[in-house]
C-alpha atoms as a PDB file:
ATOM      1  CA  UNK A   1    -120.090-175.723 135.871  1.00  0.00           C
ATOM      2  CA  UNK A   2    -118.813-179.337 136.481  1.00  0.00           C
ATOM      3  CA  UNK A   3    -121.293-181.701 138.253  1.00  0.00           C
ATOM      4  CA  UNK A   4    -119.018-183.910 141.044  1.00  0.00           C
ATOM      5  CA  UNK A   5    -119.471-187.784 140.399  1.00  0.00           C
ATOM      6  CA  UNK A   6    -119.256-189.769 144.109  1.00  0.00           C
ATOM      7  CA  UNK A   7    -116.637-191.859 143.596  1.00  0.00           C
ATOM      8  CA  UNK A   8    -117.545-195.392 145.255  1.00  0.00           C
ATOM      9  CA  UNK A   9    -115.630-198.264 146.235  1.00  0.00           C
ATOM     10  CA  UNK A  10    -116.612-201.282 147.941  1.00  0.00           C
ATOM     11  CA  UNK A  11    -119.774-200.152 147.854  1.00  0.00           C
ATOM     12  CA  UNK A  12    -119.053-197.132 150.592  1.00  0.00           C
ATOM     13  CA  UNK A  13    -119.435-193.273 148.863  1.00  0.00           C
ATOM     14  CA  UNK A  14    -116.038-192.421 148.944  1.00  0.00           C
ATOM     15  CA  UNK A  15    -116.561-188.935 148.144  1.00  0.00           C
ATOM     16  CA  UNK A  16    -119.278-188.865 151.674  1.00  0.00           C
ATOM     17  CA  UNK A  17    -116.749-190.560 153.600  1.00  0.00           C
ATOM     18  CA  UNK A  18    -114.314-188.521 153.259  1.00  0.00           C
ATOM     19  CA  UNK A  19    -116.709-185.006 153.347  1.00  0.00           C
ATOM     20  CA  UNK A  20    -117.648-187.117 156.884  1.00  0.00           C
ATOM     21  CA  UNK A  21    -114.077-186.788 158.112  1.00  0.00           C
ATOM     22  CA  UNK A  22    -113.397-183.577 157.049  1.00  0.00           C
ATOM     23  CA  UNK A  23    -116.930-182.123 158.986  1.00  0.00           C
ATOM     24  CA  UNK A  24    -115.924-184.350 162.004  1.00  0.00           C
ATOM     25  CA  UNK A  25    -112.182-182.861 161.759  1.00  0.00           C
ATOM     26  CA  UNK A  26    -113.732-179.238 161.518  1.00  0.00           C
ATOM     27  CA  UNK A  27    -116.792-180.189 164.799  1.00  0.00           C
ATOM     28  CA  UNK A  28    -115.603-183.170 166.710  1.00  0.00           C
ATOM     29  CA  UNK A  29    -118.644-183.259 168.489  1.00  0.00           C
ATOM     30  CA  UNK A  30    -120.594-184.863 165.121  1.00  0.00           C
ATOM     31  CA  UNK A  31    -118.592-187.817 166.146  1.00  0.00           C
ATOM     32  CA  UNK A  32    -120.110-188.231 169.172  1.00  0.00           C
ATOM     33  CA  UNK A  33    -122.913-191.428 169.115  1.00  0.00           C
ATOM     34  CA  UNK A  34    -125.264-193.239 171.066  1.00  0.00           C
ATOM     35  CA  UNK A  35    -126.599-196.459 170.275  1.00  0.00           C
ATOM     36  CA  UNK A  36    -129.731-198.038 172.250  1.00  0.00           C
ATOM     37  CA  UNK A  37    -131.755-201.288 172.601  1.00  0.00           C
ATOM     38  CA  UNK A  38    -134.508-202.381 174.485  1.00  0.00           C
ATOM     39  CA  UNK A  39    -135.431-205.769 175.510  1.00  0.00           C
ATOM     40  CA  UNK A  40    -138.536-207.699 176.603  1.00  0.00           C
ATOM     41  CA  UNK A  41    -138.368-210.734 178.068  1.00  0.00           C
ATOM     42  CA  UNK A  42    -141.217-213.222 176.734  1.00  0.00           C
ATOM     43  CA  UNK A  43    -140.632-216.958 178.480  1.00  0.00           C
ATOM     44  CA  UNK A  44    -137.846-218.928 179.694  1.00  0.00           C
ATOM     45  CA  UNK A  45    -135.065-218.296 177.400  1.00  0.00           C
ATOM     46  CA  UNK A  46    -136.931-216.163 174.808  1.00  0.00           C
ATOM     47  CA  UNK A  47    -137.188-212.267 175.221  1.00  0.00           C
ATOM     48  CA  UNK A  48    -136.972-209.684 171.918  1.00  0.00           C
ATOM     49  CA  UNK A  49    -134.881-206.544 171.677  1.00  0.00           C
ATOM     50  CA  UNK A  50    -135.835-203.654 169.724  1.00  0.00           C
ATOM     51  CA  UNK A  51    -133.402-201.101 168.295  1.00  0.00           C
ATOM     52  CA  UNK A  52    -134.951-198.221 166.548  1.00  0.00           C
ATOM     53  CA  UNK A  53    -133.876-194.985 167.663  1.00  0.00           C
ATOM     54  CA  UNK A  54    -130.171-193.203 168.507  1.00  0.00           C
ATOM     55  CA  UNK A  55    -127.965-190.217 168.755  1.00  0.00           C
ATOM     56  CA  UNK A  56    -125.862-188.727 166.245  1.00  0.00           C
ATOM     57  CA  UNK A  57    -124.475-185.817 164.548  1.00  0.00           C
ATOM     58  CA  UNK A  58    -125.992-183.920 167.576  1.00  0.00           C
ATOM     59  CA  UNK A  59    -129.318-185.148 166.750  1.00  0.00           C
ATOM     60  CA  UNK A  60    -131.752-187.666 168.164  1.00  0.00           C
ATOM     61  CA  UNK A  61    -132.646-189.835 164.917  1.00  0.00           C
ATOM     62  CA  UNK A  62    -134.539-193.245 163.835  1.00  0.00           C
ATOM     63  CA  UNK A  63    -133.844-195.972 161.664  1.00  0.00           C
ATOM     64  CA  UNK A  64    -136.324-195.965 158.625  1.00  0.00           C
ATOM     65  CA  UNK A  65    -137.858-199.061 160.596  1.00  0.00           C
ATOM     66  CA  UNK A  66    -137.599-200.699 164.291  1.00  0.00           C
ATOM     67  CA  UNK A  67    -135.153-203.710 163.686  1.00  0.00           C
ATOM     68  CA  UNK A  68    -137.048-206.460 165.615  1.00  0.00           C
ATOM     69  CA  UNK A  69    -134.465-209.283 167.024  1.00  0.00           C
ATOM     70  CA  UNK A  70    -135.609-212.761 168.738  1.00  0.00           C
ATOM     71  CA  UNK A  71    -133.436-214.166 171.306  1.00  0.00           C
ATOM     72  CA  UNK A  72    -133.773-217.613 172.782  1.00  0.00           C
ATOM     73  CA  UNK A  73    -131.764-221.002 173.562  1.00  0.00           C
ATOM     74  CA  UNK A  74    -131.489-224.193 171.719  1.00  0.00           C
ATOM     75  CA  UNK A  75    -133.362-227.039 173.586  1.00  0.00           C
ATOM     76  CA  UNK A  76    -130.082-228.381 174.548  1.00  0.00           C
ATOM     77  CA  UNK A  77    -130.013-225.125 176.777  1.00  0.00           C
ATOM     78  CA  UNK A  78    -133.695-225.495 177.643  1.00  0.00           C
ATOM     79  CA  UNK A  79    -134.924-222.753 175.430  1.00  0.00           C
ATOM     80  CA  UNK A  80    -137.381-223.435 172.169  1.00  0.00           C
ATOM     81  CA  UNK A  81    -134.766-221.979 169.613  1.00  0.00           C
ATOM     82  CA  UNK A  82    -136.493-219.247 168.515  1.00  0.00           C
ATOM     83  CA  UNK A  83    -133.822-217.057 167.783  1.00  0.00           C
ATOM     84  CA  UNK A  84    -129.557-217.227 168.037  1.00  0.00           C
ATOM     85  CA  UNK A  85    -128.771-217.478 171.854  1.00  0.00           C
ATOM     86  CA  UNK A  86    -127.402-214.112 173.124  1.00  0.00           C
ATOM     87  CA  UNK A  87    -123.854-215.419 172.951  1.00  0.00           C
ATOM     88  CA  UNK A  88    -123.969-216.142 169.247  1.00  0.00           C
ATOM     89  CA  UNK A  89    -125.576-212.300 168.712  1.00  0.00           C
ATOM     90  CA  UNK A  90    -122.081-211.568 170.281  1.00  0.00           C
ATOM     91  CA  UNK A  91    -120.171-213.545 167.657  1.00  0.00           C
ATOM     92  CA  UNK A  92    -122.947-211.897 164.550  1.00  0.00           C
ATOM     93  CA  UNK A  93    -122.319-208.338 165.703  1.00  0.00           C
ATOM     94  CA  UNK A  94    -118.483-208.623 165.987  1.00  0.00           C
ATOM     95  CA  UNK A  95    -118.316-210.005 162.482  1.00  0.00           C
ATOM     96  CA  UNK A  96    -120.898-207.819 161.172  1.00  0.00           C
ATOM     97  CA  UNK A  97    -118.698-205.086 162.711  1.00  0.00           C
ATOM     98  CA  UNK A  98    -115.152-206.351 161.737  1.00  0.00           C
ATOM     99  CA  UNK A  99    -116.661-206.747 158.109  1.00  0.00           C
ATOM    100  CA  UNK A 100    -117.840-203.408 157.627  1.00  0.00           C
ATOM    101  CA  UNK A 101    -114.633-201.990 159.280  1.00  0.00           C
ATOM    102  CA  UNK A 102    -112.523-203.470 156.825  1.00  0.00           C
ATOM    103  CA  UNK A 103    -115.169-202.472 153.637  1.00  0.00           C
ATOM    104  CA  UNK A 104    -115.153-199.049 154.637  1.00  0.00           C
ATOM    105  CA  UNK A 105    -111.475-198.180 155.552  1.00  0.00           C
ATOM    106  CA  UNK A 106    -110.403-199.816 152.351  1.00  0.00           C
ATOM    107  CA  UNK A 107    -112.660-197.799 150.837  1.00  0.00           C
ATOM    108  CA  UNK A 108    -110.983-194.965 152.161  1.00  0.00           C
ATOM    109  CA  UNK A 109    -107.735-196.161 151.188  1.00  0.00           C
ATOM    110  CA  UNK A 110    -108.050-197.039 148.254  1.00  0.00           C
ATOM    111  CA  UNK A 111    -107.980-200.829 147.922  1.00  0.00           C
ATOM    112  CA  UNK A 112    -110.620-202.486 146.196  1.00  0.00           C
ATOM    113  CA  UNK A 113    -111.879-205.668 148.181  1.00  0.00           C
ATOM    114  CA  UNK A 114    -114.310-208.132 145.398  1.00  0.00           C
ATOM    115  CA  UNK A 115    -115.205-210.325 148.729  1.00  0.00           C
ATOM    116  CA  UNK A 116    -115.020-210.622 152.445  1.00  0.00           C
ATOM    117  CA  UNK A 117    -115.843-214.289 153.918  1.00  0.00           C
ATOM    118  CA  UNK A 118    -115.641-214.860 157.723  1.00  0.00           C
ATOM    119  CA  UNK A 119    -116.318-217.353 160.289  1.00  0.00           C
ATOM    120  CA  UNK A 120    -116.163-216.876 163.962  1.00  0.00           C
ATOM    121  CA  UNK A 121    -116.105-219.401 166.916  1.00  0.00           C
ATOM    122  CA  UNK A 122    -116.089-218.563 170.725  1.00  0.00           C
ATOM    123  CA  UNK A 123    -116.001-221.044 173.453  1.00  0.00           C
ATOM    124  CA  UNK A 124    -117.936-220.690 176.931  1.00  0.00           C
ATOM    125  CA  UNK A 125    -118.114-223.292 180.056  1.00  0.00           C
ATOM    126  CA  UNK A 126    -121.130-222.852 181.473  1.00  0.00           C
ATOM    127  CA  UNK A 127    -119.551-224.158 184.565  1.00  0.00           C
ATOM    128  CA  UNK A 128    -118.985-220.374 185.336  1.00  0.00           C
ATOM    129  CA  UNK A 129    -122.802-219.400 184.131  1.00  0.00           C
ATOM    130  CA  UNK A 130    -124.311-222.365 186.235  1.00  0.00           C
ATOM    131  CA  UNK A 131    -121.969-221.073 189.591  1.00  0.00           C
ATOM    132  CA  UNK A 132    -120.746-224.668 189.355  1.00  0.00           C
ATOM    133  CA  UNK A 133    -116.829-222.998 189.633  1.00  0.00           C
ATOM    134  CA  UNK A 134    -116.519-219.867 190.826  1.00  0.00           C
ATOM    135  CA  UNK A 135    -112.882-219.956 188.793  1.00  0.00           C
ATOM    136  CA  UNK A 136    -114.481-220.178 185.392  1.00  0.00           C
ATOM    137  CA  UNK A 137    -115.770-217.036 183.703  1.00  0.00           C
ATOM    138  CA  UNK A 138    -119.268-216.873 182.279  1.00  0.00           C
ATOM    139  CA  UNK A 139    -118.025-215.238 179.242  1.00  0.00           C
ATOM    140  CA  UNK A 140    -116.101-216.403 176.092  1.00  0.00           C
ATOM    141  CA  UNK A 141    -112.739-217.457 176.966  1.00  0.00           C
ATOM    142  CA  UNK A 142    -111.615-217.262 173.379  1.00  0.00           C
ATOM    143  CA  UNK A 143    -113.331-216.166 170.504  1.00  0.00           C
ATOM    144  CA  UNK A 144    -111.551-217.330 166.908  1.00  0.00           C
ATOM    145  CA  UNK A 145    -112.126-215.096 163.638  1.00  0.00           C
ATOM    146  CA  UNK A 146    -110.679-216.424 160.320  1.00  0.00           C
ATOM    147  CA  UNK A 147    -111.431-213.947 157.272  1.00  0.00           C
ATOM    148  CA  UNK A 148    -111.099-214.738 153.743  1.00  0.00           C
ATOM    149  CA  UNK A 149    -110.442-212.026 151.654  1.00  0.00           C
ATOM    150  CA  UNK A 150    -110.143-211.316 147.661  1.00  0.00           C
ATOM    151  CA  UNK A 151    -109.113-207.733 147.111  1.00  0.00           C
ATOM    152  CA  UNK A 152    -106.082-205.609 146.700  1.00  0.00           C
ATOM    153  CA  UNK A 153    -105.534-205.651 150.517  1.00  0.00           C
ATOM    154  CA  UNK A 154    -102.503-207.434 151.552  1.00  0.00           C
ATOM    155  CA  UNK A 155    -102.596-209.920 154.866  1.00  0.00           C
ATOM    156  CA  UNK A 156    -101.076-207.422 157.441  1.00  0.00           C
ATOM    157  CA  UNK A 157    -103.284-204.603 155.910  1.00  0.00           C
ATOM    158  CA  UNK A 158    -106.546-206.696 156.714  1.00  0.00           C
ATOM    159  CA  UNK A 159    -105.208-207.767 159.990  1.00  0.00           C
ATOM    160  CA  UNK A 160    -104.884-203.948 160.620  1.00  0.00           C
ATOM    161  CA  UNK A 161    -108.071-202.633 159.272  1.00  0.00           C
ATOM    162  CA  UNK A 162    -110.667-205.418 160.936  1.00  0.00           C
ATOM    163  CA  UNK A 163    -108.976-204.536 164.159  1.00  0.00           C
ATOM    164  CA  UNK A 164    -110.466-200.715 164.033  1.00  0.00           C
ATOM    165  CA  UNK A 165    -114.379-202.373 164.672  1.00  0.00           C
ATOM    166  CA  UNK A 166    -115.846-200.945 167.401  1.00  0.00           C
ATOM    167  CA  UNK A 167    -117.207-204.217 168.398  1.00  0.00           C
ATOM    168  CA  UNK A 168    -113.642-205.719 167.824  1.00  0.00           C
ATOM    169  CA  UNK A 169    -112.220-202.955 170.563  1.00  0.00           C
ATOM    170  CA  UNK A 170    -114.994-203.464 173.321  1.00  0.00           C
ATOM    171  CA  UNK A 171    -114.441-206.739 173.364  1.00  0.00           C
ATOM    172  CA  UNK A 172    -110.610-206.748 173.455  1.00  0.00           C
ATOM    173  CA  UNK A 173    -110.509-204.198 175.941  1.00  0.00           C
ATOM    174  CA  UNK A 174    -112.849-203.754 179.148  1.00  0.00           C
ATOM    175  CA  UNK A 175    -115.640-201.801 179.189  1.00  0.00           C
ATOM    176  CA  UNK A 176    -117.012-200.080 181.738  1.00  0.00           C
ATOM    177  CA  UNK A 177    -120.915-201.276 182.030  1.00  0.00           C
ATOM    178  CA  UNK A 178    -123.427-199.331 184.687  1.00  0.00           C
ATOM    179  CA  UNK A 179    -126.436-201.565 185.403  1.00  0.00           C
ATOM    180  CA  UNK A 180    -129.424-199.350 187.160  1.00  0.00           C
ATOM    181  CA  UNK A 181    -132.372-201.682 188.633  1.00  0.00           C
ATOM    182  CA  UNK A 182    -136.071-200.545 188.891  1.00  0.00           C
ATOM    183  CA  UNK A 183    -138.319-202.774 190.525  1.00  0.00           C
ATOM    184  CA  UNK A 184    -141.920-202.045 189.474  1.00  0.00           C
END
């Protein structure tokens, strides 16, 4: 009997991602996920979200440790800096996102990537946070990605592939959010 070898490529199990599709292809319902975080607000600017449990593959299941994240504003903003400023975890997750898209579905296809460089700049008026102008949005107006890539992944491949992220899609495309209020 022949032991199978997991073929990897940019560092994703090729041989599990592709026994992922199939089981997903076979019970669509394995696809289905649900990702949580809780927050606590501390002072002023600062407050710390918590992500340690979710759903998947019909399961409720837990990350091997809480993942423990700071949030606060630079002084500029009046916070103390003690973490990014929500915003910016906006800009870290979509390129964490976008990164790992592109890793893992050229993984899948075959193309070898040696190294994935990003940066990622969003601009905001706070005129629209600070109800100063109730014509100017709170949110990023534009957020600019430029990825540098070494790999056998041609230009309108990449531009294809880091366009699959999850993050990538809610942001390009509204989401419906449901906000529920207790007051204790």
């Amino acid at each position: 009997m022949t032991e199978r070898k997991d073929i990897t490529r940019n560092g994703v199990n090729v041989t599990k991602l592709a026994a992922t599709i199939r089981a997903i292809e076979q019970q669509p319902e394995l696809a289905q996920f649900k990702f949580r975080a809780r927050n606590q607000w501390d002072n002023g600017g600062h407050n710390v979200a918590t992500v340690d449990t979710f759903y998947g593959t019909c399961q409720e299941m837990e990350h091997k440790a809480p993942f423990v994240m700071h949030a606060d504003e630079p002084p500029v903003l009046l916070g103390e800096d003690n973490g990014a400023n929500p915003v910016e975890f906006v800009l870290a997750g979509l390129s964490g996102c976008m990164t790992t898209t592109l890793a893992y579905h050229a993984a899948g296809r075959g193309l070898n990537i040696e190294d994935i460089r990003s940066e990622f700049e969003g601009d905001i008026d706070l005129r629209g946070l600070l109800d100063i102008d109730p014509n100017v949005r709170s949110g990023y107006r534009e957020i600019r990605v430029k990825f540098k890539v070494k790999g056998d992944a041609d230009e309108a491949t990449i531009q294809e592939l880091v366009r699959k992220s999850p993050v990538y899609d809610t942001l390009a495309n509204p989401v419906k959010i449901k906000v529920e209020v207790e007051k204790v």
